[in-house]
Protein backbone atom coordinates (compact mmCIF):
# COMPACT_ATOMS: atom_id res chain seq x y z
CA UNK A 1 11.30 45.48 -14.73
CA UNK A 2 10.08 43.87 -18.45
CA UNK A 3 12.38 40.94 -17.08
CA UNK A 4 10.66 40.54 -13.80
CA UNK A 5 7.27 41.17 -15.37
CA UNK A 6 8.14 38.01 -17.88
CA UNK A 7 9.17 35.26 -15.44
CA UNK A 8 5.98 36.65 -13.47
CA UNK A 9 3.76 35.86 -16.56
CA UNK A 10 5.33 32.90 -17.18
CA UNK A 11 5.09 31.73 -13.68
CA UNK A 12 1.41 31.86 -14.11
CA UNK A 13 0.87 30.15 -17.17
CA UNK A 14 2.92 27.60 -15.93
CA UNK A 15 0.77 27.44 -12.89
CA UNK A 16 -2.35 27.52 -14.51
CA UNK A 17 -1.14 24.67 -16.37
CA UNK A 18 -0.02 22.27 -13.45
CA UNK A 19 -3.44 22.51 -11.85
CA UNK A 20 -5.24 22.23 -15.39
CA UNK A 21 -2.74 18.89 -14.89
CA UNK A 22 -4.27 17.79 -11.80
CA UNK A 23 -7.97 18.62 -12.36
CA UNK A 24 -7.51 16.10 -15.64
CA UNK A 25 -5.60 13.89 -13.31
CA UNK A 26 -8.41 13.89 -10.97
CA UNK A 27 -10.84 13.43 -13.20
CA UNK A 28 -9.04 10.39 -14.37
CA UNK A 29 -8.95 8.95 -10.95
CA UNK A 30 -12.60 9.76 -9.80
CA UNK A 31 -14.37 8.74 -12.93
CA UNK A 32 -13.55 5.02 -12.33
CA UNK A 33 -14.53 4.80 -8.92
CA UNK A 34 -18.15 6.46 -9.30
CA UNK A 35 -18.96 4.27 -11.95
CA UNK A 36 -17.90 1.05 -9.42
CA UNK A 37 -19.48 2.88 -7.28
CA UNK A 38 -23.05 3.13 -8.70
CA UNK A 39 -22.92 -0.18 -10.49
CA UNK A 40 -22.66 -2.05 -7.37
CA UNK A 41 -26.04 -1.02 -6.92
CA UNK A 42 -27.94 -1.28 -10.26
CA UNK A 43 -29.02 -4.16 -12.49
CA UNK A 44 -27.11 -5.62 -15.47
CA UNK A 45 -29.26 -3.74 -18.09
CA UNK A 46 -28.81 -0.61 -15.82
CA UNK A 47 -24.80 -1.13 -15.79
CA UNK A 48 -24.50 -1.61 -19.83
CA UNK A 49 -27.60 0.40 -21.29
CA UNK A 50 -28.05 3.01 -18.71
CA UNK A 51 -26.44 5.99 -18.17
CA UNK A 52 -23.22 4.98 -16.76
CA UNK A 53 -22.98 8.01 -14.23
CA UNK A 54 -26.67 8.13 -13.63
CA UNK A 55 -28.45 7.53 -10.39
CA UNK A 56 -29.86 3.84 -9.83
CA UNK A 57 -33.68 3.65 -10.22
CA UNK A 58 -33.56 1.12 -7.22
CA UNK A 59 -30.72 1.20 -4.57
CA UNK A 60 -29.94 -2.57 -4.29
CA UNK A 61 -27.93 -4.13 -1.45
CA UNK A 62 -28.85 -7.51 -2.30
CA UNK A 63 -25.03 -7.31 -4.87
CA UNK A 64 -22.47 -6.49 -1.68
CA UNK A 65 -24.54 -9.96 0.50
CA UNK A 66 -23.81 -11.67 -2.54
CA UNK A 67 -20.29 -10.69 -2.81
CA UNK A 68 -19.63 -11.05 0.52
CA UNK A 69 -21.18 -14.53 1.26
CA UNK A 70 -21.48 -16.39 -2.07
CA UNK A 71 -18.54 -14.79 -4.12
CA UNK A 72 -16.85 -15.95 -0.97
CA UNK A 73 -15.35 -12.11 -0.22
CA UNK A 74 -15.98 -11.83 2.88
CA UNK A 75 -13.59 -14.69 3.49
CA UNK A 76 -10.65 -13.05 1.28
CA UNK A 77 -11.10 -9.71 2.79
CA UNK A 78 -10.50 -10.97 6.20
CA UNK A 79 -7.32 -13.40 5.16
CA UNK A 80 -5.75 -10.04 3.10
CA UNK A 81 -6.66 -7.99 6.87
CA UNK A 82 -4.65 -10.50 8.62
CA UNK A 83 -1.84 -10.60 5.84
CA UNK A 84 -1.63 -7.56 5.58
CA UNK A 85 -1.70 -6.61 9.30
CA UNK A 86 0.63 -9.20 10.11
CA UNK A 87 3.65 -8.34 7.32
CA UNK A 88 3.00 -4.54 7.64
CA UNK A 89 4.00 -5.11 11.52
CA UNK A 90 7.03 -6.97 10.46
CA UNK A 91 7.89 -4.94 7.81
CA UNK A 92 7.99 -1.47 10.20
CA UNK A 93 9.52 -3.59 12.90
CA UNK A 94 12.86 -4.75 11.01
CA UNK A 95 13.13 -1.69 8.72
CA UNK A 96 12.78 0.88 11.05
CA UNK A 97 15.57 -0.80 13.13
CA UNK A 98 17.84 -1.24 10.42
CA UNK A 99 16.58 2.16 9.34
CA UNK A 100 17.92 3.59 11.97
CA UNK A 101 21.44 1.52 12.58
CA UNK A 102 22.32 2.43 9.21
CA UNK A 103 21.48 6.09 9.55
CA UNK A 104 22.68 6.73 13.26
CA UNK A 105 25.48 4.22 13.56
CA UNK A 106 29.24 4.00 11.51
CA UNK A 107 30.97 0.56 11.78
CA UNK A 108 32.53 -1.67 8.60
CA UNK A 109 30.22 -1.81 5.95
CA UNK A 110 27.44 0.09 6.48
CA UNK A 111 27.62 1.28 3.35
CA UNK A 112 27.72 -1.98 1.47
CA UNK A 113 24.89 -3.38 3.53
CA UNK A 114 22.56 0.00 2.68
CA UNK A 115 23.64 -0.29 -0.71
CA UNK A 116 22.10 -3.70 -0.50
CA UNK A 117 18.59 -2.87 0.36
CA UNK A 118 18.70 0.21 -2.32
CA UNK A 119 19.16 -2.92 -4.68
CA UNK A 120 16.30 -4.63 -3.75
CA UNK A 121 14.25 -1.50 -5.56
CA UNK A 122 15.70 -2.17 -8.98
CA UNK A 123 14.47 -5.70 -9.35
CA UNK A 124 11.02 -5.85 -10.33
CA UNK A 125 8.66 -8.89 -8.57
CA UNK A 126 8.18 -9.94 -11.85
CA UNK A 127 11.77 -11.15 -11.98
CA UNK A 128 12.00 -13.00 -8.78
CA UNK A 129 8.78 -15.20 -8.85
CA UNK A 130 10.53 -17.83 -9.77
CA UNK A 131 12.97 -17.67 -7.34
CA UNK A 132 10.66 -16.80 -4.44
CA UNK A 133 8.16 -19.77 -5.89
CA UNK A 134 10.92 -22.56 -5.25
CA UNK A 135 12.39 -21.19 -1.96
CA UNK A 136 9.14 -20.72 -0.53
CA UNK A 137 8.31 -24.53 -1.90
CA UNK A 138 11.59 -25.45 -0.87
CA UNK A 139 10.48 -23.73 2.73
CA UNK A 140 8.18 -25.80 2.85
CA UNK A 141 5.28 -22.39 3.13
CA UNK A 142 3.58 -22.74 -0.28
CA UNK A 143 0.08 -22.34 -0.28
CA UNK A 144 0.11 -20.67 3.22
CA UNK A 145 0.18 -16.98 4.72
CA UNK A 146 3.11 -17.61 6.64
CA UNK A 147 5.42 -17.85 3.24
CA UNK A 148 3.37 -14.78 1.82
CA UNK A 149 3.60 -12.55 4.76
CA UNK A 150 7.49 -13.29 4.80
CA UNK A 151 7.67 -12.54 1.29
CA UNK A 152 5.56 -9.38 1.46
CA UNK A 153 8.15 -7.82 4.13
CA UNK A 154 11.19 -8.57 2.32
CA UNK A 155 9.51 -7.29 -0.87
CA UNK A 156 8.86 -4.39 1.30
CA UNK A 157 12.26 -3.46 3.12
CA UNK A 158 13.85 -1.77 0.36
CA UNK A 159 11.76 1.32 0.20
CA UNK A 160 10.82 1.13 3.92
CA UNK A 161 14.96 1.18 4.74
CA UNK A 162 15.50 3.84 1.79
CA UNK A 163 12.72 6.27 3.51
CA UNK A 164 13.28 5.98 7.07
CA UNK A 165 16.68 5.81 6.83
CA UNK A 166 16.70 9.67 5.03
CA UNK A 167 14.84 10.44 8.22
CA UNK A 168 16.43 8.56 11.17
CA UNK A 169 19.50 10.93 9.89
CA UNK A 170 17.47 14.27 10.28
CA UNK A 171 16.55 13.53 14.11
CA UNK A 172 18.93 15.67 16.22
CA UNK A 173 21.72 14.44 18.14
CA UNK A 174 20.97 16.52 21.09
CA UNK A 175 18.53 14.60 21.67
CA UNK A 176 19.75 11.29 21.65
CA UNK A 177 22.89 12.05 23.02
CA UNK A 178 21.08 13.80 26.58
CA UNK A 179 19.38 9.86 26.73
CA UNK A 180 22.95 8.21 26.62
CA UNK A 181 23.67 10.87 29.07
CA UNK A 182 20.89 9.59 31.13
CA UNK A 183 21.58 6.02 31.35
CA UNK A 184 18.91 4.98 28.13
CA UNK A 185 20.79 1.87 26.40
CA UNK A 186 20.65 1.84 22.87
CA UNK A 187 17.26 -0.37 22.82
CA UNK A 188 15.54 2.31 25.41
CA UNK A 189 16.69 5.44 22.74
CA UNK A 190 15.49 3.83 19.92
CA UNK A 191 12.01 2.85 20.90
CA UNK A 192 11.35 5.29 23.39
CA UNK A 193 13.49 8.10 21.96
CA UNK A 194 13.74 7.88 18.25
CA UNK A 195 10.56 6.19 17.38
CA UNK A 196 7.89 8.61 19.14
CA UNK A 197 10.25 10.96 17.69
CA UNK A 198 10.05 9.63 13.57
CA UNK A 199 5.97 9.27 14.21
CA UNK A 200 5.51 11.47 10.83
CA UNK A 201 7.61 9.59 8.64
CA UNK A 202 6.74 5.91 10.32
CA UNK A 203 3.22 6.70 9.50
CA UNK A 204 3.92 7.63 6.05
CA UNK A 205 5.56 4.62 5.21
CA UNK A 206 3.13 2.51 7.52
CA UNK A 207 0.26 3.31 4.89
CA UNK A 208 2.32 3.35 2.17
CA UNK A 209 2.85 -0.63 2.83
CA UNK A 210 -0.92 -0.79 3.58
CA UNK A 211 -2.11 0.19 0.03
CA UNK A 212 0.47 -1.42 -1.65
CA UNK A 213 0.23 -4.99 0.10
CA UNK A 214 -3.35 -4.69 -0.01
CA UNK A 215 -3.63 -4.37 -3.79
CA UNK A 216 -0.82 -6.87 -4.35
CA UNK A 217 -2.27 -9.46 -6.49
CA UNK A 218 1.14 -11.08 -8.30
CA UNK A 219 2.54 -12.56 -5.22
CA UNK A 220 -0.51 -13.79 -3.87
CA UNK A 221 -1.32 -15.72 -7.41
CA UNK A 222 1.93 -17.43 -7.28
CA UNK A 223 2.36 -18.19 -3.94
CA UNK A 224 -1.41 -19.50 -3.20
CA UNK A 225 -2.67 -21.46 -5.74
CA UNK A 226 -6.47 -22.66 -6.42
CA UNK A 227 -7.95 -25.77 -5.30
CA UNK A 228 -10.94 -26.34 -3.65
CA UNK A 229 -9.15 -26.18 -0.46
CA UNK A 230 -6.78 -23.22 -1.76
CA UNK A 231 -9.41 -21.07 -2.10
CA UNK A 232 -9.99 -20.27 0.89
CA UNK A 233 -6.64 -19.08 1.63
CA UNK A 234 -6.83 -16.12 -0.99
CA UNK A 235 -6.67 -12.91 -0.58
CA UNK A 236 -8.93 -10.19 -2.06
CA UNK A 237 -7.59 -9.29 -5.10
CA UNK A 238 -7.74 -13.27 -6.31
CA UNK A 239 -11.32 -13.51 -5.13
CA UNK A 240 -11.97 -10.52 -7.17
CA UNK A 241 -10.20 -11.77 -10.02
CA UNK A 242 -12.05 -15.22 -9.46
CA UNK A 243 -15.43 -12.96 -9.80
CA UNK A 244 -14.20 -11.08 -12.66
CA UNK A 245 -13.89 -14.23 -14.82
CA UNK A 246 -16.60 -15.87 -12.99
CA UNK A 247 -19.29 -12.71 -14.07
CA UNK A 248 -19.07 -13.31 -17.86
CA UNK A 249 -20.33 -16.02 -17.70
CA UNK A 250 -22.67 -15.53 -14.52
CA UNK A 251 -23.75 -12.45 -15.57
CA UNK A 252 -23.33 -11.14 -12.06
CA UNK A 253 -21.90 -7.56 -13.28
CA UNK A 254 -23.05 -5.73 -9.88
CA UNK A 255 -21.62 -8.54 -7.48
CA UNK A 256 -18.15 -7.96 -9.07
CA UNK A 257 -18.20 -4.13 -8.85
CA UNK A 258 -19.98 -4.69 -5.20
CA UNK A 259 -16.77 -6.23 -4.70
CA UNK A 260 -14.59 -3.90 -5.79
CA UNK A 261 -15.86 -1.61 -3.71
CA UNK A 262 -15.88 -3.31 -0.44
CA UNK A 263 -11.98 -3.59 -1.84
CA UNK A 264 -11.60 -0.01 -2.03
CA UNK A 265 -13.63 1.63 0.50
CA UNK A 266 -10.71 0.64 3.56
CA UNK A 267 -8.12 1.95 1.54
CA UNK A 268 -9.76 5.16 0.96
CA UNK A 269 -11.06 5.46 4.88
CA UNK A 270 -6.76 5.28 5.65
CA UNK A 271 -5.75 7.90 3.51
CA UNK A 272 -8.53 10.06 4.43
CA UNK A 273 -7.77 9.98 7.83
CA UNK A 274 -3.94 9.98 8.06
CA UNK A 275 -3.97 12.77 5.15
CA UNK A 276 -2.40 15.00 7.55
CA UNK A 277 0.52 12.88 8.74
CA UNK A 278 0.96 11.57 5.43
CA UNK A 279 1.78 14.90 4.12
CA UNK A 280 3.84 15.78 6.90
CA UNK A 281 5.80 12.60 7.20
CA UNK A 282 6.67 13.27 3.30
CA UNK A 283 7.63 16.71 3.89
CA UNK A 284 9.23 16.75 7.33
CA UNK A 285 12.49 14.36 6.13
CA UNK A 286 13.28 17.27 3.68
CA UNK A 287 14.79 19.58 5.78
CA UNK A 288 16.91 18.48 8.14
């Protein structure tokens, strides 16, 4: 009984401690984005002598028309929308296919050619930009979206394979088998078998792609650079950058974090919505 009574203690402190964890964690994470928040709306002197959490004394607007038409950001958050849109597509297209013909199929090395794409995790972006610089140059695509969206989905397959190929294998064969059974060829099972039936875990790794292609800001520096007609193939995160150095010397402080907010504000809106399938999609490729 002492025994049992110990772990029990101990299994409280140690969950008082995880969510002591998380409410510092959370903290962390909110108290940046209120002040971006706020300061979008004040004045300089507000932003650097004011209270930094306080209220604005005048809710200005006039910052997020300035962002969006003068800072140019409207223009960079539609080119990262279509980007984006366009190489998230692609990437759930050809990984969820090979996905699933390397979980669901055997034949002579499927092994070797999963093993491949695991690969692809270990090497950081920072180590192929040279690489992907001259092929895409070589490709003749520098400077356009067409070479960045191809680079974004293979920058993207490794953990797309890795994650829906865990899944694919959980799916039951009962299932798939009754559709041979039926006369479905193997296109018909996947995409109107398997697919409706890996919704969770394609959603998952749908948004996951989202948030991390939409804050991507190596890739698009090397593969679009300046120039007055450059520019207006950037994506977000440049033209932010672009205000960021542009604001010391402008002294355009609520333009920038107008910016940023316009930045985060669709990212948030996803999560917030697929919350649900997010944490299901995680959870249901567990247990098989």
């Amino acid at each position: 009984m002492a025994n049992k009574s110990e772990k029990r203690s101990s299994a409280g402190v140690l969950n008082k401690l995880s969510h002591v964890a998380l409410a510092v964690w959370a903290i962390l994470i909110i108290y940046p984005l209120i002040f971006t928040f706020l300061a979008a709306f004040k004045s300089n002197t507000e932003i650097f002598i004011g209270n930094p959490f306080a209220l604005p004394s005048h809710w200005d607007f006039n910052s997020f028309a300035r962002a969006w038409t003068e800072a140019k950001v409207g223009t960079y958050f539609l080119n990262s929308l279509f980007v984006v849109s366009v190489s998230t597509f692609g990437t759930m297209v050809l990984g969820a296919m090979a996905a699933y013909v390397l979980a669901r199929y055997e034949f002579i090395g499927n092994r070797f050619i999963y093993f491949l794409f695991i690969a692809g995790l270990a090497f950081p972006v920072y180590l192929a930009l040279t690489p992907l610089y001259i092929v895409v140059q070589e490709l003749g695509l520098l400077g356009t979206h067409t070479g960045l969206i191809l680079v974004y989905i293979a920058y993207s397959l490794p953990f797309t394979v890795f994650f829906l190929a865990a899944f694919f294998k959980t799916l039951p064969n009962a299932v798939a088998e009754a559709a041979m059974i039926d006369g479905a060829s193997h296109t018909k099972l996947f995409f109107r078998v398997m697919m409706p039936m890996a919704k969770p875990g394609l959603i998952s790794i749908t948004i996951f792609n989202i948030i991390g292609q939409w804050n991507q800001y190596v890739l698009p520096v090397s593969l679009l650079p300046g120039g007055a007609e450059g520019q207006e193939k950037w994506l977000l995160t440049q033209g932010i950058a672009n205000i960021s150095t542009a604001a010391g010397y402008q002294a355009d402080w609520p333009a920038l974090f107008a910016a940023l907010s316009i930045a985060i504000i669709p990212m948030i809106i996803v999560y917030t919505i697929f919350q649900r399938q997010i944490q299901s999609g995680l959870t249901a490729g567990a247990v098989k």
